[in-house]
PDB file of N, CA and C in Angstrom:
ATOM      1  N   UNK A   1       8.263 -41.750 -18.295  1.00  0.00           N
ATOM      2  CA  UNK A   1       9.273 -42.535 -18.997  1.00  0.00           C
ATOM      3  C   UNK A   1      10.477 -41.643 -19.285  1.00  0.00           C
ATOM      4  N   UNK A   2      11.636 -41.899 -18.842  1.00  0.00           N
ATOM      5  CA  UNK A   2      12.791 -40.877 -19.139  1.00  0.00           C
ATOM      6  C   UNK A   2      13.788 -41.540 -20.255  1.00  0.00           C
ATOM      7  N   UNK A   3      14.084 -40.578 -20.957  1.00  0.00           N
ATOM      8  CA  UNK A   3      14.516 -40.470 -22.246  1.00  0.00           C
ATOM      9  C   UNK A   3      16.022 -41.305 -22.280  1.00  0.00           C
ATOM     10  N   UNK A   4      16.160 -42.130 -23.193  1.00  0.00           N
ATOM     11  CA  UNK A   4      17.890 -42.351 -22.610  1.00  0.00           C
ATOM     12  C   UNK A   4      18.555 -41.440 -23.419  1.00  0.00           C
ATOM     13  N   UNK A   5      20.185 -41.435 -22.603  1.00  0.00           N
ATOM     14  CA  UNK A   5      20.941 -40.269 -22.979  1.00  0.00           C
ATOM     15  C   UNK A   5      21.620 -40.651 -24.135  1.00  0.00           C
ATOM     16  N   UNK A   6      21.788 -39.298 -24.993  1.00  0.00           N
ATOM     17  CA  UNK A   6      22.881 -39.853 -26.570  1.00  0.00           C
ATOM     18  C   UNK A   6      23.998 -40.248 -25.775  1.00  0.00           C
ATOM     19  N   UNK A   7      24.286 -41.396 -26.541  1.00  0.00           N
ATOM     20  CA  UNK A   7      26.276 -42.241 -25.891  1.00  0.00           C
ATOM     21  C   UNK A   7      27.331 -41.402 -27.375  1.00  0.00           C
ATOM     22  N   UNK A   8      28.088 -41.260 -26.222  1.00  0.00           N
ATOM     23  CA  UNK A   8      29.586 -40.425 -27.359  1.00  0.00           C
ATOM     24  C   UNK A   8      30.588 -41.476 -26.845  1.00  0.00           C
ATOM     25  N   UNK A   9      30.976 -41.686 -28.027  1.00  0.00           N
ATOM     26  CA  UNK A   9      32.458 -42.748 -28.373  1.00  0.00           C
ATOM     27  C   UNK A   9      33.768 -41.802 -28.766  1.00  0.00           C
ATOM     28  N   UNK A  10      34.579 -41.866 -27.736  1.00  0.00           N
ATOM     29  CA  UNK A  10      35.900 -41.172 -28.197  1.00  0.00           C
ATOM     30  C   UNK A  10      37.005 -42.407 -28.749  1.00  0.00           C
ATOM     31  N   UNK A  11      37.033 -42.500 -30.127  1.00  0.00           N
ATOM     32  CA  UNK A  11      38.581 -43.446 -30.372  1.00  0.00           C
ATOM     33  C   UNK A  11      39.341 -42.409 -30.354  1.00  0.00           C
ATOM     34  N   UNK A  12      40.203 -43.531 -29.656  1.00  0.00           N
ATOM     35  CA  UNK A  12      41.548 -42.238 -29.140  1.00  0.00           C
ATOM     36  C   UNK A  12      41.684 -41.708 -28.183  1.00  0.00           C
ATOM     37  N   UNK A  13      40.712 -41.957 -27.319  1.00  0.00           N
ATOM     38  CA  UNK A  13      40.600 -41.269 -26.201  1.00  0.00           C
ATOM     39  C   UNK A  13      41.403 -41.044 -24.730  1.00  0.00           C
ATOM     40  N   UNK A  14      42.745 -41.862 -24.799  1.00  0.00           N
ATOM     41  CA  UNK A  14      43.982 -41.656 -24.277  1.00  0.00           C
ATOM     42  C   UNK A  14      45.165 -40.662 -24.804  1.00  0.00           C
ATOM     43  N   UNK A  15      44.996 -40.198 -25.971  1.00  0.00           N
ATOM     44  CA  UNK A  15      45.995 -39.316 -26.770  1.00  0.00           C
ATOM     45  C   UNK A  15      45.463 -38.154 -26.508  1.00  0.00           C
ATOM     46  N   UNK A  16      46.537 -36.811 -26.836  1.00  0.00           N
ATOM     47  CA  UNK A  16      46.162 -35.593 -25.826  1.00  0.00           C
ATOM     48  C   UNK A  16      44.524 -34.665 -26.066  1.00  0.00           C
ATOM     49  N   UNK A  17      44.627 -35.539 -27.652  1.00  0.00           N
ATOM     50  CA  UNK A  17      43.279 -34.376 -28.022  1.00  0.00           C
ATOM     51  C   UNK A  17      42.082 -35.163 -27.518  1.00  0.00           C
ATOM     52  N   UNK A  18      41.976 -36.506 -27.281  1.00  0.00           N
ATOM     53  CA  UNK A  18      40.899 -37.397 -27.057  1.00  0.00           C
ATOM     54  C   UNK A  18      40.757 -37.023 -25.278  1.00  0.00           C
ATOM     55  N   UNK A  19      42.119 -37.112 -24.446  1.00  0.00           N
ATOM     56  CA  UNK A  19      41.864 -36.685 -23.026  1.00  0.00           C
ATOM     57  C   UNK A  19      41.734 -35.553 -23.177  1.00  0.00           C
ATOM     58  N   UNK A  20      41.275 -34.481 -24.006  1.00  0.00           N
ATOM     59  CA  UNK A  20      40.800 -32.940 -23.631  1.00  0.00           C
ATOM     60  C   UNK A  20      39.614 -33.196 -24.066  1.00  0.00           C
ATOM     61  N   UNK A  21      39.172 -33.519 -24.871  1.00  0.00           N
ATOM     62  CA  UNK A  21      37.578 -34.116 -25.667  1.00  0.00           C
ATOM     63  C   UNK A  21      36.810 -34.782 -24.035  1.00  0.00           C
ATOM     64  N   UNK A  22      37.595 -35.537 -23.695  1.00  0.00           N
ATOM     65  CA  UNK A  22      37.200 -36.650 -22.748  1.00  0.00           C
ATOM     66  C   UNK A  22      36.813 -35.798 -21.591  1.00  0.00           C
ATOM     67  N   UNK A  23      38.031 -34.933 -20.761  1.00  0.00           N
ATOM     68  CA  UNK A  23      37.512 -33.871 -19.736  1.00  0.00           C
ATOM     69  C   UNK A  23      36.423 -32.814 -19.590  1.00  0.00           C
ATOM     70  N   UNK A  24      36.243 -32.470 -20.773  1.00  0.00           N
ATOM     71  CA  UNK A  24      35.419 -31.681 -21.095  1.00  0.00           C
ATOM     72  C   UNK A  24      33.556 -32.075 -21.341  1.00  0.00           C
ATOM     73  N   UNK A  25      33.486 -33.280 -21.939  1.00  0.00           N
ATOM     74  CA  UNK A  25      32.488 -34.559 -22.307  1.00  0.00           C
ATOM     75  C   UNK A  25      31.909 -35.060 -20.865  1.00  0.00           C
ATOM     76  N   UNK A  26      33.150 -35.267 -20.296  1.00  0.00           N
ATOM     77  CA  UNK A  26      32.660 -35.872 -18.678  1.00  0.00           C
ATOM     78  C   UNK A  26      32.055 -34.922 -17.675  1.00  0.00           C
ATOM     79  N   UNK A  27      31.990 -34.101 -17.862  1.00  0.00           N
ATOM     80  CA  UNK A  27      31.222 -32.999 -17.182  1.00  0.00           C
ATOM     81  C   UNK A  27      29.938 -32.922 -17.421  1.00  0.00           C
ATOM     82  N   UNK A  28      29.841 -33.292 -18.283  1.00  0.00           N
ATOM     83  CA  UNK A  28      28.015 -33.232 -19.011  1.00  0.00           C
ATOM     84  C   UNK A  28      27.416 -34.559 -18.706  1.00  0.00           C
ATOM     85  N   UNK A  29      25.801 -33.896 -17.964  1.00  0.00           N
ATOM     86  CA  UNK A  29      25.050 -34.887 -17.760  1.00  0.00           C
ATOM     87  C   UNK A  29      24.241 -35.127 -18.056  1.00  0.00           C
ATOM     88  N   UNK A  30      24.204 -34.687 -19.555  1.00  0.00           N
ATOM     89  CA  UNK A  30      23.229 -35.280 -20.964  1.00  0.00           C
ATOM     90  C   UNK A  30      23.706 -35.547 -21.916  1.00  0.00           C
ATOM     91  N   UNK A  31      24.296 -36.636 -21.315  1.00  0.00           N
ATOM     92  CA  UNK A  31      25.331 -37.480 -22.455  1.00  0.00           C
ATOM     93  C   UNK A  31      25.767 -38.833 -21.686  1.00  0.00           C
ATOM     94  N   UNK A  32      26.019 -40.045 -21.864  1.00  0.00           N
ATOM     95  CA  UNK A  32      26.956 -40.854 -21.881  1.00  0.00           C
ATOM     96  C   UNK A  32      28.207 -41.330 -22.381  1.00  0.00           C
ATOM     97  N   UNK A  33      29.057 -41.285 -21.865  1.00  0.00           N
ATOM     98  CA  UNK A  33      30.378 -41.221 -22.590  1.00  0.00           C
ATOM     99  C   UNK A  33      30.450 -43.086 -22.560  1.00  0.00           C
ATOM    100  N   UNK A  34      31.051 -43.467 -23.660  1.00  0.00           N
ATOM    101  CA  UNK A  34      31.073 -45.092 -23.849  1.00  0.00           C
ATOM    102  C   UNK A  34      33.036 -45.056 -23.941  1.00  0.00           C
ATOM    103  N   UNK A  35      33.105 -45.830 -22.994  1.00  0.00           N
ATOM    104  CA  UNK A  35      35.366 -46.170 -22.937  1.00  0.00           C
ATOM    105  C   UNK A  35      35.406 -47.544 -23.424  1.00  0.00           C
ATOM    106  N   UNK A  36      36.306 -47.568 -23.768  1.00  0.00           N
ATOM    107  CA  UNK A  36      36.983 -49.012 -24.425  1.00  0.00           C
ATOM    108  C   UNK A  36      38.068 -49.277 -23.076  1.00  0.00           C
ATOM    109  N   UNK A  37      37.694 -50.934 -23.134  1.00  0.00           N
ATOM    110  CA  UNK A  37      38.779 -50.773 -22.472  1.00  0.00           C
ATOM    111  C   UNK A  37      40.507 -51.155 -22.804  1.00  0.00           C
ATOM    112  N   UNK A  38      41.143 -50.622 -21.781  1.00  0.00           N
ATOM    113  CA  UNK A  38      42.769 -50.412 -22.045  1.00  0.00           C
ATOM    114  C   UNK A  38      43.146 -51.429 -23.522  1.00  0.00           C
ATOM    115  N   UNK A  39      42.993 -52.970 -22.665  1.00  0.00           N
ATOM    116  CA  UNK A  39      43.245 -53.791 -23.675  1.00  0.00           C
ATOM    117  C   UNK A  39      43.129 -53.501 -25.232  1.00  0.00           C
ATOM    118  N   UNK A  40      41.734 -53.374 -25.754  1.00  0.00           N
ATOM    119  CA  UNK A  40      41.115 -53.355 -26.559  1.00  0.00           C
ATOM    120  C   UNK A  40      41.137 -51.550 -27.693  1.00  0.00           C
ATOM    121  N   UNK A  41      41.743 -51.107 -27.141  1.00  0.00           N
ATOM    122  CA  UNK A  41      41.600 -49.950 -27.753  1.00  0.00           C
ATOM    123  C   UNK A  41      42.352 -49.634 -29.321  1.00  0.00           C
ATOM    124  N   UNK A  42      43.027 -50.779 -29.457  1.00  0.00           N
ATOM    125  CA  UNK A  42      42.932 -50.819 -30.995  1.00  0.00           C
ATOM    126  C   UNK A  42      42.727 -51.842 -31.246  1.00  0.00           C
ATOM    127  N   UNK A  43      41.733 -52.799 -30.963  1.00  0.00           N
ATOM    128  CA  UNK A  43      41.239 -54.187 -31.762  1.00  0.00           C
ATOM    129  C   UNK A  43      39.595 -53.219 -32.701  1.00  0.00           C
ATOM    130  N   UNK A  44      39.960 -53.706 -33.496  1.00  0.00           N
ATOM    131  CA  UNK A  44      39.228 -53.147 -34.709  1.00  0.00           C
ATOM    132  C   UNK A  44      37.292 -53.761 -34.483  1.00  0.00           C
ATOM    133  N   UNK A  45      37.484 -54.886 -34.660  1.00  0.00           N
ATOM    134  CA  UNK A  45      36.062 -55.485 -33.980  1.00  0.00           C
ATOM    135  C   UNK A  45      35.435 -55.034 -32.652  1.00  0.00           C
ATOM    136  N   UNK A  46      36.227 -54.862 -31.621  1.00  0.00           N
ATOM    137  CA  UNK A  46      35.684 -53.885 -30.279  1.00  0.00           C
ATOM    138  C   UNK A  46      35.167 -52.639 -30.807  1.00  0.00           C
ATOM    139  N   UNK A  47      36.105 -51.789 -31.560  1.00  0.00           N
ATOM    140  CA  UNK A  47      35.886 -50.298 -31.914  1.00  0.00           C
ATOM    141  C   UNK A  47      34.425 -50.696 -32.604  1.00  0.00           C
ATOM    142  N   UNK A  48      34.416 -51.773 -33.689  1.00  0.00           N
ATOM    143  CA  UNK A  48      33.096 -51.374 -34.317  1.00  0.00           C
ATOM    144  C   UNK A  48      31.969 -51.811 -33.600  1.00  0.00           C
ATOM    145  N   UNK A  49      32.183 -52.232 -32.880  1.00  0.00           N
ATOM    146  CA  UNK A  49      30.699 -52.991 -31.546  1.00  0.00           C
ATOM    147  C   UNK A  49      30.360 -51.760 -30.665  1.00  0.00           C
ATOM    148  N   UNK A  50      31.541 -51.194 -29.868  1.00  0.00           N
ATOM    149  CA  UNK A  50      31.152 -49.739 -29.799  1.00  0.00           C
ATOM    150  C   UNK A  50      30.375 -49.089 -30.229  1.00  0.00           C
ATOM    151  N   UNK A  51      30.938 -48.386 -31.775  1.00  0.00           N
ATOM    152  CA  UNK A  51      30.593 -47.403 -32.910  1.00  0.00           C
ATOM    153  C   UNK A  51      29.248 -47.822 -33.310  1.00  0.00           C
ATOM    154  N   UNK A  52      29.022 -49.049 -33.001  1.00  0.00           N
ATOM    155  CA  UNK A  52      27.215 -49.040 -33.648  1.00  0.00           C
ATOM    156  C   UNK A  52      26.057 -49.021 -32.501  1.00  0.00           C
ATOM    157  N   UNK A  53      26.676 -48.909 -31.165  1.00  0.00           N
ATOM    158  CA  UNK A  53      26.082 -48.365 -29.647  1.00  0.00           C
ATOM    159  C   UNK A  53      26.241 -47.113 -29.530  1.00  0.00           C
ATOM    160  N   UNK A  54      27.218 -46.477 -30.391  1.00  0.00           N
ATOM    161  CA  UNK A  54      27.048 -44.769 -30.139  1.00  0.00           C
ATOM    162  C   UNK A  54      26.244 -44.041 -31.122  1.00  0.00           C
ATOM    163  N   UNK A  55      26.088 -42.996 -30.369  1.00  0.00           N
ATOM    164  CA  UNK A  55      25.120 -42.299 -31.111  1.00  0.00           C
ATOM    165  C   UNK A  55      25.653 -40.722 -31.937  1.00  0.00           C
ATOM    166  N   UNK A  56      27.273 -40.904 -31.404  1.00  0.00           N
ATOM    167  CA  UNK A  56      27.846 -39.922 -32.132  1.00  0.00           C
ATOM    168  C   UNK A  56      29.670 -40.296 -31.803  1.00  0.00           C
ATOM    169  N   UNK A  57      30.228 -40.598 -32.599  1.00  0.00           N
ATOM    170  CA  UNK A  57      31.740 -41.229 -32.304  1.00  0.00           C
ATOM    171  C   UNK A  57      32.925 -40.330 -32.970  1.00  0.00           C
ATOM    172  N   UNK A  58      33.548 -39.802 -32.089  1.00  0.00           N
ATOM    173  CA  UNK A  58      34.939 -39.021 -32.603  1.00  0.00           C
ATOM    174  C   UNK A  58      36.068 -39.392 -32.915  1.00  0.00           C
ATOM    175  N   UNK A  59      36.923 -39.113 -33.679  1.00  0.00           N
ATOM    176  CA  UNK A  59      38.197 -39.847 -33.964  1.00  0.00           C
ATOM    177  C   UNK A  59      39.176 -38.677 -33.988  1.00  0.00           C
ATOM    178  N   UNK A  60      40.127 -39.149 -32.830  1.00  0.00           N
ATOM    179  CA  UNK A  60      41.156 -37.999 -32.148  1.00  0.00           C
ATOM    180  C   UNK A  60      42.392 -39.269 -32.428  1.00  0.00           C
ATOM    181  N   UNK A  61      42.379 -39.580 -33.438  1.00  0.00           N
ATOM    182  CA  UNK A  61      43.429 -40.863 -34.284  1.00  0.00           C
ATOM    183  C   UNK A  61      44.038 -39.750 -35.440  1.00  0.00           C
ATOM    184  N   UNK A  62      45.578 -40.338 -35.614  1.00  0.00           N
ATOM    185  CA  UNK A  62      46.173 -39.690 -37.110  1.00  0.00           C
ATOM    186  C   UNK A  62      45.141 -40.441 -38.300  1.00  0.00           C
ATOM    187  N   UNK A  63      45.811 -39.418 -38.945  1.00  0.00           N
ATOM    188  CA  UNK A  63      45.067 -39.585 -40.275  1.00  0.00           C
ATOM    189  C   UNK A  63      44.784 -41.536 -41.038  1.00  0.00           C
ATOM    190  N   UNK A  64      45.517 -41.798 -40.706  1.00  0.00           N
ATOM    191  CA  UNK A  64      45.626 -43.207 -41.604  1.00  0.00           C
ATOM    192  C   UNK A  64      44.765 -44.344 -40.376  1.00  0.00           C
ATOM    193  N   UNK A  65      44.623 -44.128 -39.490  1.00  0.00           N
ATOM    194  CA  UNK A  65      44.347 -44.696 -38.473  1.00  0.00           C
ATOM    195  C   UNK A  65      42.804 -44.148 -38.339  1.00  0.00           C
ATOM    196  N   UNK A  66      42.517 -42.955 -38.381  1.00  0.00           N
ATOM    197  CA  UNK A  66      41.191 -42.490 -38.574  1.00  0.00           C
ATOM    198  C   UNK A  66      40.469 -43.644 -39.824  1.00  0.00           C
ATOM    199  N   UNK A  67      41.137 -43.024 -40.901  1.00  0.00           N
ATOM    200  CA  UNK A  67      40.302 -44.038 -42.331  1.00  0.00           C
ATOM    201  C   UNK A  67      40.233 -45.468 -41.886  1.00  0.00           C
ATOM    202  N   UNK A  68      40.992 -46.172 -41.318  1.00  0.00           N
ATOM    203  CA  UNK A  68      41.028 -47.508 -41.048  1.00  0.00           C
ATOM    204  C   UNK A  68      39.780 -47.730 -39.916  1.00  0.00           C
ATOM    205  N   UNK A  69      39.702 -46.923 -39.121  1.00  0.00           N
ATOM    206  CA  UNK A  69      38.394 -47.257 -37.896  1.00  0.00           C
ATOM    207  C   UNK A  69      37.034 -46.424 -39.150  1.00  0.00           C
ATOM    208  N   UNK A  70      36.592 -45.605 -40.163  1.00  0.00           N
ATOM    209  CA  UNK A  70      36.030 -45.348 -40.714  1.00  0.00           C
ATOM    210  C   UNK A  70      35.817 -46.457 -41.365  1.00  0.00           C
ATOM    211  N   UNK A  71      36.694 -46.892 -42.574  1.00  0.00           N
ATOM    212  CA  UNK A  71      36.379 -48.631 -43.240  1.00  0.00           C
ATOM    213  C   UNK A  71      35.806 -49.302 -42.505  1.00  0.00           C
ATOM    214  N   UNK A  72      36.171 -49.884 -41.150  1.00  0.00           N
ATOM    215  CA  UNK A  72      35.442 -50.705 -40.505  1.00  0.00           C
ATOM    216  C   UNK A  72      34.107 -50.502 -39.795  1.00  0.00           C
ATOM    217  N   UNK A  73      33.969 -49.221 -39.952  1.00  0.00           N
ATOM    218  CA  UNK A  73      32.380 -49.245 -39.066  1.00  0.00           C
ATOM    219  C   UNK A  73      31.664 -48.581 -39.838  1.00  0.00           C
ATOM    220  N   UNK A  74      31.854 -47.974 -41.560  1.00  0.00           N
ATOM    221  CA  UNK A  74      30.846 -47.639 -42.390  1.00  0.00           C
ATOM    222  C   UNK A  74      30.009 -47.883 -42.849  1.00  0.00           C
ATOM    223  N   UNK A  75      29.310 -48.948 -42.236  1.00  0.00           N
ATOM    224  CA  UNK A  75      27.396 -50.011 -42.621  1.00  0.00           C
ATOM    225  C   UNK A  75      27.029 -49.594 -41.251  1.00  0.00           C
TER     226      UNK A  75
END
């Protein structure tokens, strides 16, 4: 029986620190990386449907924009 892999959620992951997070992440093949797509990358309900499929989620968002995807996916 093989193990499934931890999924990593980058919000933000088009801005410069999320595409260096992202290049670096994609190289590894004990991990799944989970993308949003284009559309959706700031609809707040996508991010949190994501965030409760990952198993570890980064936020490469400014500050005020970080707390706002935190509020919404803190349960």
């Amino acid at each position: 029986m093989t193990q499934a892999l931890p999924k990593v959620f980058i919000v933000g992951e088009s801005g410069t620190t999320g595409l260096r997070l992202q290049d670096r992440l994609a190289q590894r093949t004990d991990l799944e990386l989970l993308h949003l797509p284009e559309d959706k990358r700031k609809d707040l309900p996508t991010i949190r449907a994501y965030a409760k499929e990952a198993d570890l989620m980064f936020l490469c968002l400014p500050d005020a924009a970080s707390k706002e995807v935190v509020d919404a996916v803190k349960d």
